[in-house]
C-alpha atoms as a PDB file:
ATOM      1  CA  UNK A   1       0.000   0.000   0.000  1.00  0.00           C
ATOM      2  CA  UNK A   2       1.527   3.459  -1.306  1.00  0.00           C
ATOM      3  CA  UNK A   3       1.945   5.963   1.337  1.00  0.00           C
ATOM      4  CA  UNK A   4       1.546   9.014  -0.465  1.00  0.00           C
ATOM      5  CA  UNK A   5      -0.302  12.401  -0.097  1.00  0.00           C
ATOM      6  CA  UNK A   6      -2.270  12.491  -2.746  1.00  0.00           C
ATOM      7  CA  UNK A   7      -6.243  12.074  -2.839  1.00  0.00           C
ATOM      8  CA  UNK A   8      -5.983   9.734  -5.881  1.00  0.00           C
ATOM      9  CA  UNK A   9      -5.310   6.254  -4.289  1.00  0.00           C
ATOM     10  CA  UNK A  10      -4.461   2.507  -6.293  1.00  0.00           C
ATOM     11  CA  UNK A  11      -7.507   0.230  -6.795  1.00  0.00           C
ATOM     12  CA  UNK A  12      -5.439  -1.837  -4.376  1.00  0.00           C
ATOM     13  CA  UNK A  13      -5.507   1.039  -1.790  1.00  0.00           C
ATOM     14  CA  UNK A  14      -9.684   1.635  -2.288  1.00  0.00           C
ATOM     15  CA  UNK A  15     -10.056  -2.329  -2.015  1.00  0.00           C
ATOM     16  CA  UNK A  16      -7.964  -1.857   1.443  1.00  0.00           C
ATOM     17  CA  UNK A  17     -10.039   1.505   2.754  1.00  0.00           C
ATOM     18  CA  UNK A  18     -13.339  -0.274   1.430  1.00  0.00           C
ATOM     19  CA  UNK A  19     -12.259  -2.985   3.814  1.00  0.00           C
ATOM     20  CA  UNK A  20     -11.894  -0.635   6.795  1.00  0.00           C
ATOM     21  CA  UNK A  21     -14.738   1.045   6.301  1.00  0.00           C
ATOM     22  CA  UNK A  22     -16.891  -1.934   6.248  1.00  0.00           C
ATOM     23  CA  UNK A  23     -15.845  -2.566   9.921  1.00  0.00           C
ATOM     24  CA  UNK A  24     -15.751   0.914  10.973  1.00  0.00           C
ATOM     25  CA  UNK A  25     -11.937   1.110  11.101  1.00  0.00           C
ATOM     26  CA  UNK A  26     -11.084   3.513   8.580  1.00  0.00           C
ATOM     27  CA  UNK A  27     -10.257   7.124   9.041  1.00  0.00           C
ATOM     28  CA  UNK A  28     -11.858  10.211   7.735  1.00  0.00           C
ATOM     29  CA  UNK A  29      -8.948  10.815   5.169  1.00  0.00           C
ATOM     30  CA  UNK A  30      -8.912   7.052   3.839  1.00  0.00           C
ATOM     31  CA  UNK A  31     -13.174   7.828   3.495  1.00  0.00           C
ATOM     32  CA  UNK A  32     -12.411  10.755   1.703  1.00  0.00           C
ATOM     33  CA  UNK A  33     -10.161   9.303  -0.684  1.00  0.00           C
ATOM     34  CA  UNK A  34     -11.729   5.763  -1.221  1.00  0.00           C
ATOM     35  CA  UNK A  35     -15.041   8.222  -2.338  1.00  0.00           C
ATOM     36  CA  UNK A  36     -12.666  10.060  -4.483  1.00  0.00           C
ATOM     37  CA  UNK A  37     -11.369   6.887  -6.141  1.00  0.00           C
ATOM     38  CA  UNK A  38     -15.330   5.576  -6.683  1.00  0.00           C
ATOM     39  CA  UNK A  39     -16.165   8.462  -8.289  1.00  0.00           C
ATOM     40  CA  UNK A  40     -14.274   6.969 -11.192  1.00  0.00           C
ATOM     41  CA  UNK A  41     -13.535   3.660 -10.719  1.00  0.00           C
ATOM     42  CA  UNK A  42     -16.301   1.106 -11.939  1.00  0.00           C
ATOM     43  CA  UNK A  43     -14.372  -1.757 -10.832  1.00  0.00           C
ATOM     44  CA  UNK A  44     -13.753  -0.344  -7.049  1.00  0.00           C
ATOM     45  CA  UNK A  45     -17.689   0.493  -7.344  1.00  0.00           C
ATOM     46  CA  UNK A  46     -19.005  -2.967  -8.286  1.00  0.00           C
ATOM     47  CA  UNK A  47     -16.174  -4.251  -5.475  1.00  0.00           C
ATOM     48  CA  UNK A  48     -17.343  -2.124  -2.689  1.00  0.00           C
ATOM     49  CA  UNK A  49     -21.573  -2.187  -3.654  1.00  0.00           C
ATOM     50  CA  UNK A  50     -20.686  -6.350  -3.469  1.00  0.00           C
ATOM     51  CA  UNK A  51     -18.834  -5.732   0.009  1.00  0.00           C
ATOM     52  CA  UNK A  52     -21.371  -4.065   1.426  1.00  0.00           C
ATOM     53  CA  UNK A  53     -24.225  -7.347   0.323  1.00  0.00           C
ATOM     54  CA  UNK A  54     -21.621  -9.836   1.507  1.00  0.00           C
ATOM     55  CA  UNK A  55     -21.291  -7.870   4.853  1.00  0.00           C
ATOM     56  CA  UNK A  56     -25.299  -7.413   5.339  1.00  0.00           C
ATOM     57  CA  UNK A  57     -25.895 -11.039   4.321  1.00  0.00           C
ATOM     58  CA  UNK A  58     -23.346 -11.892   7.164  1.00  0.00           C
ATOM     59  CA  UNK A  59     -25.176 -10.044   9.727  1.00  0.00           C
ATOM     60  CA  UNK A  60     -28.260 -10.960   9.051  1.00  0.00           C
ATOM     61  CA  UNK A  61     -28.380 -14.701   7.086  1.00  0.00           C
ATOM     62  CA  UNK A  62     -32.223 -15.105   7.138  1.00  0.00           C
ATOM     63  CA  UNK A  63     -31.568 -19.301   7.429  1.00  0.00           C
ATOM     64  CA  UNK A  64     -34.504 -21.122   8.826  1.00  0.00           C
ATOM     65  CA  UNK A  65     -33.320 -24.668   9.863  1.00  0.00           C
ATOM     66  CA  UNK A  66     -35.864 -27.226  11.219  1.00  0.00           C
ATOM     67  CA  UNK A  67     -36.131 -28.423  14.417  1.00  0.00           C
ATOM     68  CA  UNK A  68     -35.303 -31.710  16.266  1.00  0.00           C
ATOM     69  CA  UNK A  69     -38.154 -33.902  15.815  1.00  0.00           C
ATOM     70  CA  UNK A  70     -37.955 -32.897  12.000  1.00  0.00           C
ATOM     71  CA  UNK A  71     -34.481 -33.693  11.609  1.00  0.00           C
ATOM     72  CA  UNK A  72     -34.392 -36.811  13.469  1.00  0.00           C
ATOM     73  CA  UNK A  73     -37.776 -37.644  11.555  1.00  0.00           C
ATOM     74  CA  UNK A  74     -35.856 -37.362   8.640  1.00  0.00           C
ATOM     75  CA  UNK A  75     -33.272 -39.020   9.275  1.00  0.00           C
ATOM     76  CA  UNK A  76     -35.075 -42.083  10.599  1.00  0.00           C
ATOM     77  CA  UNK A  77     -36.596 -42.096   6.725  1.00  0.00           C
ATOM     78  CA  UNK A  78     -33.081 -41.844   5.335  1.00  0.00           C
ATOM     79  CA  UNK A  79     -32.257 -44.877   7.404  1.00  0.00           C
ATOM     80  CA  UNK A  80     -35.250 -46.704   6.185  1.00  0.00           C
ATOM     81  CA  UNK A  81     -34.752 -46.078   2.769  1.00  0.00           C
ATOM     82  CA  UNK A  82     -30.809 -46.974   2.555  1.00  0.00           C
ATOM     83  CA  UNK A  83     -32.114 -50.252   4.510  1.00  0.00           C
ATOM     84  CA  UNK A  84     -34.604 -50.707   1.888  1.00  0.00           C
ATOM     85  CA  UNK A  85     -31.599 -50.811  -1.191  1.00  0.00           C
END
């Protein structure tokens, strides 16, 4: 990662301050500079807009698993059926 002054920053560099940002670690400068860089990067846009589904998908899954009498129902069948080959 450059070190440098400037407000234009590598894709690599955006990737990295995208990656802070999304767990609240990066500074004000590195948000400032990673919105510069989206302004007109397309790739660093698609990579952060998929960051930020990733990251809510994480937090909040939305998986419904069944419960124990339905999985060991099930599984009772499975051992029927495999007794049944």
């Amino acid at each position: 990662m450059s070190k440098g002054k400037g407000i234009f920053v590598s894709c690599s560099d955006a990737n990295h301050f995208c990656d802070k940002n999304q767990y609240k670690e990066a500074s004000f400068w590195e948000k400032v500079k990673l919105n510069v860089h989206l302004i007109y990067c397309r790739a660093c846009r698609k990579y952060s807009s998929n960051n930020g589904k990733l990251t809510k998908l994480v937090k909040d899954p939305k998986v419904i698993s069944i419960n124990e009498y339905e999985k060991n129902a099930m599984k009772e069948r499975l051992k029927q059926k495999m007794s049944e080959q």
